[in-house]
Each structure stands twice: as C-alpha cells, then as structure tokens.
Protein backbone atom coordinates (compact mmCIF):
# COMPACT_ATOMS: atom_id res chain seq x y z
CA UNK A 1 44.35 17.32 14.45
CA UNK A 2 43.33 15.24 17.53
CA UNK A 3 42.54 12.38 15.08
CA UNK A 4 45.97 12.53 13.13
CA UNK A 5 47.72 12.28 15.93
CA UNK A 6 46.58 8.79 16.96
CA UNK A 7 46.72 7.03 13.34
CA UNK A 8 46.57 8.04 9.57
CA UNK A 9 43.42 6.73 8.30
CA UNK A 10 40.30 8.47 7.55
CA UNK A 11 38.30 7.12 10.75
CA UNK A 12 40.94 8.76 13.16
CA UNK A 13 40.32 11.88 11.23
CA UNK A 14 36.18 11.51 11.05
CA UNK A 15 37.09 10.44 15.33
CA UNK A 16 39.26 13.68 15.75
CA UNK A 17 36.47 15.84 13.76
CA UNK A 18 33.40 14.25 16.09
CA UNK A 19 35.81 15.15 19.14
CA UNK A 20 35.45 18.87 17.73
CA UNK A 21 31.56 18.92 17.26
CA UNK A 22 31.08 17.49 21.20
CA UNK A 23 33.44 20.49 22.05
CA UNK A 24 30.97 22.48 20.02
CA UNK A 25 28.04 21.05 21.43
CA UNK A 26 29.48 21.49 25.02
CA UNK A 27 30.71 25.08 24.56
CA UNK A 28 26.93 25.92 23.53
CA UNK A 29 25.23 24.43 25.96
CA UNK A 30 27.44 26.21 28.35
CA UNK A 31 26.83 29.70 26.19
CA UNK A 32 23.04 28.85 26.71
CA UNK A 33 23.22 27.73 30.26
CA UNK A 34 21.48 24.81 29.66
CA UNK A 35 21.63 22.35 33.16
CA UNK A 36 21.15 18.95 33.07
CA UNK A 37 21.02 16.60 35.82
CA UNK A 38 24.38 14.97 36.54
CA UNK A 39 23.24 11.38 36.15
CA UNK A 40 21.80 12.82 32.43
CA UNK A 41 24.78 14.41 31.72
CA UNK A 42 26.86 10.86 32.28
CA UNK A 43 24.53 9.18 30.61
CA UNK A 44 25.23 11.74 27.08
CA UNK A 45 28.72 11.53 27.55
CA UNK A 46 29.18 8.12 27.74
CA UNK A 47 27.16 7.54 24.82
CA UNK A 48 29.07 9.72 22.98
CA UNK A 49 32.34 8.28 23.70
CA UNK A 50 31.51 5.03 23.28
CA UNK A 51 30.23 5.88 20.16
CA UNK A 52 33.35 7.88 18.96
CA UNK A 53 35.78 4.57 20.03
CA UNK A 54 34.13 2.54 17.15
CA UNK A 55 35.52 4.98 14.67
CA UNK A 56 38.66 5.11 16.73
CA UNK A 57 39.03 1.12 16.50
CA UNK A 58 37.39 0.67 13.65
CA UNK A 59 39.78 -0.64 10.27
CA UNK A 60 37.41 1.52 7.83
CA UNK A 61 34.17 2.85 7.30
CA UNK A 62 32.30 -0.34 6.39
CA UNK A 63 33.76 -2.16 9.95
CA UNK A 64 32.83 0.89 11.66
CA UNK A 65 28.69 1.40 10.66
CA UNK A 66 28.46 -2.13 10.57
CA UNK A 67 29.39 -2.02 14.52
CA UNK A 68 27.06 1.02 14.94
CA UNK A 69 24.08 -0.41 13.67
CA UNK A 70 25.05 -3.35 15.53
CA UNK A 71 25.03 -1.41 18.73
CA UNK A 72 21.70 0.49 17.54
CA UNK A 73 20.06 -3.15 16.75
CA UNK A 74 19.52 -2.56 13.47
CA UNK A 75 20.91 -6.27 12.70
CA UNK A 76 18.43 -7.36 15.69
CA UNK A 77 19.68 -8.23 19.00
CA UNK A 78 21.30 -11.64 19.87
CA UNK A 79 21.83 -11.85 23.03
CA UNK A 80 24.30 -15.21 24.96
CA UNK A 81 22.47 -18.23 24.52
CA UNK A 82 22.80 -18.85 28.23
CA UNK A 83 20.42 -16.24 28.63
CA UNK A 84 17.36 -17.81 26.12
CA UNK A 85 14.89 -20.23 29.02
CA UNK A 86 14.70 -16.71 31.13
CA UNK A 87 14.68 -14.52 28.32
CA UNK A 88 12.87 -16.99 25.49
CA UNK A 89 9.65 -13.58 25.74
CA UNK A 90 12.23 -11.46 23.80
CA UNK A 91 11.81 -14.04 20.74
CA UNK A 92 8.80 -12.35 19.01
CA UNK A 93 10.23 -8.75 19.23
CA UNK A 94 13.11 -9.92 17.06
CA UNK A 95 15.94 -11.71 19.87
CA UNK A 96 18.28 -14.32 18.70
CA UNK A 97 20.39 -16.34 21.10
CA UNK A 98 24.00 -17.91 20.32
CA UNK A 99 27.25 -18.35 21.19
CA UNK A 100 28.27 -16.55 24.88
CA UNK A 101 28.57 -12.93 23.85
CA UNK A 102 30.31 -11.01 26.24
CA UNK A 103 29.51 -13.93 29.00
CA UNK A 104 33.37 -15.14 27.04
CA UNK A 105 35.11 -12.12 27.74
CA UNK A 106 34.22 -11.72 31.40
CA UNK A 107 36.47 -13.88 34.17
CA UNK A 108 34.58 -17.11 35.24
CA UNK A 109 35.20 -19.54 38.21
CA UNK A 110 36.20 -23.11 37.01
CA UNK A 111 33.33 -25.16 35.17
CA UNK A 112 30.11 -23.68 34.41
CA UNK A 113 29.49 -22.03 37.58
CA UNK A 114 26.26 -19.90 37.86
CA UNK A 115 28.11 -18.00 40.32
CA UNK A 116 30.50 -16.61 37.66
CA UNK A 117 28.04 -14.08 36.15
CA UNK A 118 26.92 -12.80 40.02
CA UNK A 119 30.43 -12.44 40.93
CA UNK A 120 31.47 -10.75 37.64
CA UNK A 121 28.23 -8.15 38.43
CA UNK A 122 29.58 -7.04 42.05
CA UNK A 123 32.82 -6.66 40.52
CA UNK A 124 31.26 -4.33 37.87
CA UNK A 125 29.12 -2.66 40.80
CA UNK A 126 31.77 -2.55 43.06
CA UNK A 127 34.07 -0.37 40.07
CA UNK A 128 31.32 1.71 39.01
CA UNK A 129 31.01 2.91 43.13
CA UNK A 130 34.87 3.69 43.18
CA UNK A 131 34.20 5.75 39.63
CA UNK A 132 31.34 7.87 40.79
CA UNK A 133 32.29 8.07 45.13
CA UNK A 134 36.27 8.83 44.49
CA UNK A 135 37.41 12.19 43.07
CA UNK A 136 38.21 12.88 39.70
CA UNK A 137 41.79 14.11 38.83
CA UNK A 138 40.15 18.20 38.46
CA UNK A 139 38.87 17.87 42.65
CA UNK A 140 41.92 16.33 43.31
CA UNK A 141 44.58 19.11 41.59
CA UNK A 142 41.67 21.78 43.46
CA UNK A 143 43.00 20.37 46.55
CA UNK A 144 46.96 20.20 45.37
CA UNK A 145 49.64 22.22 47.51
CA UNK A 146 53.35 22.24 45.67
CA UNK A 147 56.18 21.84 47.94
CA UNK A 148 59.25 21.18 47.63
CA UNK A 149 59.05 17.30 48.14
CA UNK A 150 56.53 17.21 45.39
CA UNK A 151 58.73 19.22 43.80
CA UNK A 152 62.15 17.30 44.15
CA UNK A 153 59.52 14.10 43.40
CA UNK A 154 58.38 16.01 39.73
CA UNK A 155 62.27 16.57 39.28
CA UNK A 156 63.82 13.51 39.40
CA UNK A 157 60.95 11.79 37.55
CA UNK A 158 62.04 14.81 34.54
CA UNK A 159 65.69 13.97 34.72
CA UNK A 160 65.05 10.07 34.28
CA UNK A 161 62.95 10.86 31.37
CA UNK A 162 65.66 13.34 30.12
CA UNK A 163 68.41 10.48 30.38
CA UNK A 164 65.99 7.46 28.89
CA UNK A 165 65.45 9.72 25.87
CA UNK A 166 68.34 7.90 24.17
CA UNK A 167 67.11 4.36 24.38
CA UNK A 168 65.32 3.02 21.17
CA UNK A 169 61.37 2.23 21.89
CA UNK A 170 58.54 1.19 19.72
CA UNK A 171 56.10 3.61 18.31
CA UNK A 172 53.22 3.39 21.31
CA UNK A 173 50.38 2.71 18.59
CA UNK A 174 52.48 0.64 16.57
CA UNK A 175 49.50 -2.13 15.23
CA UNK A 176 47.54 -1.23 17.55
C-alpha cells in the first residue's frame, strides 16, 4: 500500500512490498532477540534503504537492475578520472577512469582547486557528526512536555491549514 501511495507503477509497488519484508525482517530479529552493534545495525539499514530508493526512482525494471548491478560492480567500477595517477593500482582488478563522477555533483571553489574535494569532505564529516551526536525525533518527543503554548502553537498552525484547504496546489509528486 506504502508503494501505491507514492506513484502507480510497478517499482513503487515492488518498493512498497521490500518496505514490508525489512518490517518482517526487523520484527524477527526483535522476536529472536538478536543484538547487533549499533554501528552494524546503521550500516544494514542504510544499505537497505539505499537500495530500496533505486526502485523508488527508478522509471522501470530494466533502469532499476541496471543501477543495482551498477552499485554492486557488476559493470566494473569507474571511478572520476581525477582520481587515476593515485589510484592507476586499481587498473588490473578491473577500474576504469572517466568523466568526474560524483566529483560534478559536489560544490567546488572557482577553477580547479584541489581544495574543493577537502572542503567538500569536512562538510560531509562535519553532517555525518550532527546526524549521529544530535537526537533523533523519538529522544526528542521522550523528552516533550505539552502546554498550552505548544498547544495554542499546534492550533493555529491547524486552523491555517484548515483555511488554505481551498487554494488549488499541484499534486506533490507530480513528475517527480
């Protein structure tokens, strides 16, 4: 259900159905009591979602195992030519070098600045300690107290929603 509710093609239903097994696989590791250390238990999840967005994102079947085995390195690895006088040892176990890769996507300074890639790693760094040091949204509703500010706050944010409800907007997911 999870699936039709974000699109109408078969790889939002195969994304909704994979949501259901991990909910399987996490209720029986739970039945089982079966620990795992935290880090380990990122690690899984992680993997599994990313795994699950290519069949969210994906335009069919065909798009979406082609990305897999990409991401598996079944096609090999290429990896930004920027990379290929440090890494040129990766050659005989099957690395190709072209284009930028994900170098493109990243911010840079102006110019070819070997600073850009350092920079763009803090920043990475620097987000990854805010996700794991800051709480998540379950410690910080632990540590929620109603009253009635928050309450008069949760009201009028209701009531403006109430009174927009009239005002034409686009489907959220519309060609997404």
């Amino acid at each position: 259900l999870g699936g039709l509710w974000h699109g109408a093609g078969w790889t939002f239903v195969v994304w909704g159905g994979l949501h259901g097994v991990y909910l399987v696989i996490d209720r029986q590791w739970r039945e089982f009591n079966i620990k795992l250390p935290s880090i380990l238990s990122w690690l899984i999840t992680f993997i599994a979602v990313v795994f699950g967005w290519v069949l969210f994102r994906a335009n069919n079947f065909r798009d979406a195992i082609a990305l897999l085995q990409t991401m598996l390195s079944i096609n090999g690895i290429i990896l930004p030519g920027k990379f290929e006088g440090i890494l040129s040892w990766l050659i005989p176990f099957g690395a190709k070098f072209q284009g930028e890769g994900i170098l493109s996507a990243l911010p840079s300074l102006p110019g070819d600045n070997p600073l850009s890639l350092g920079i763009n790693l803090i920043f990475i760094t620097v987000l990854l300690a805010m996700a794991i040091s800051c709480p998540n949204t379950m410690e910080l509703m632990d540590k929620f107290s109603p009253t009635r500010k928050w309450a008069l706050a949760i009201s009028v944010l209701g009531i403006t929603c109430l009174i927009s409800l009239n005002k034409v907007s686009e489907f959220l997911y519309f060609q997404f």
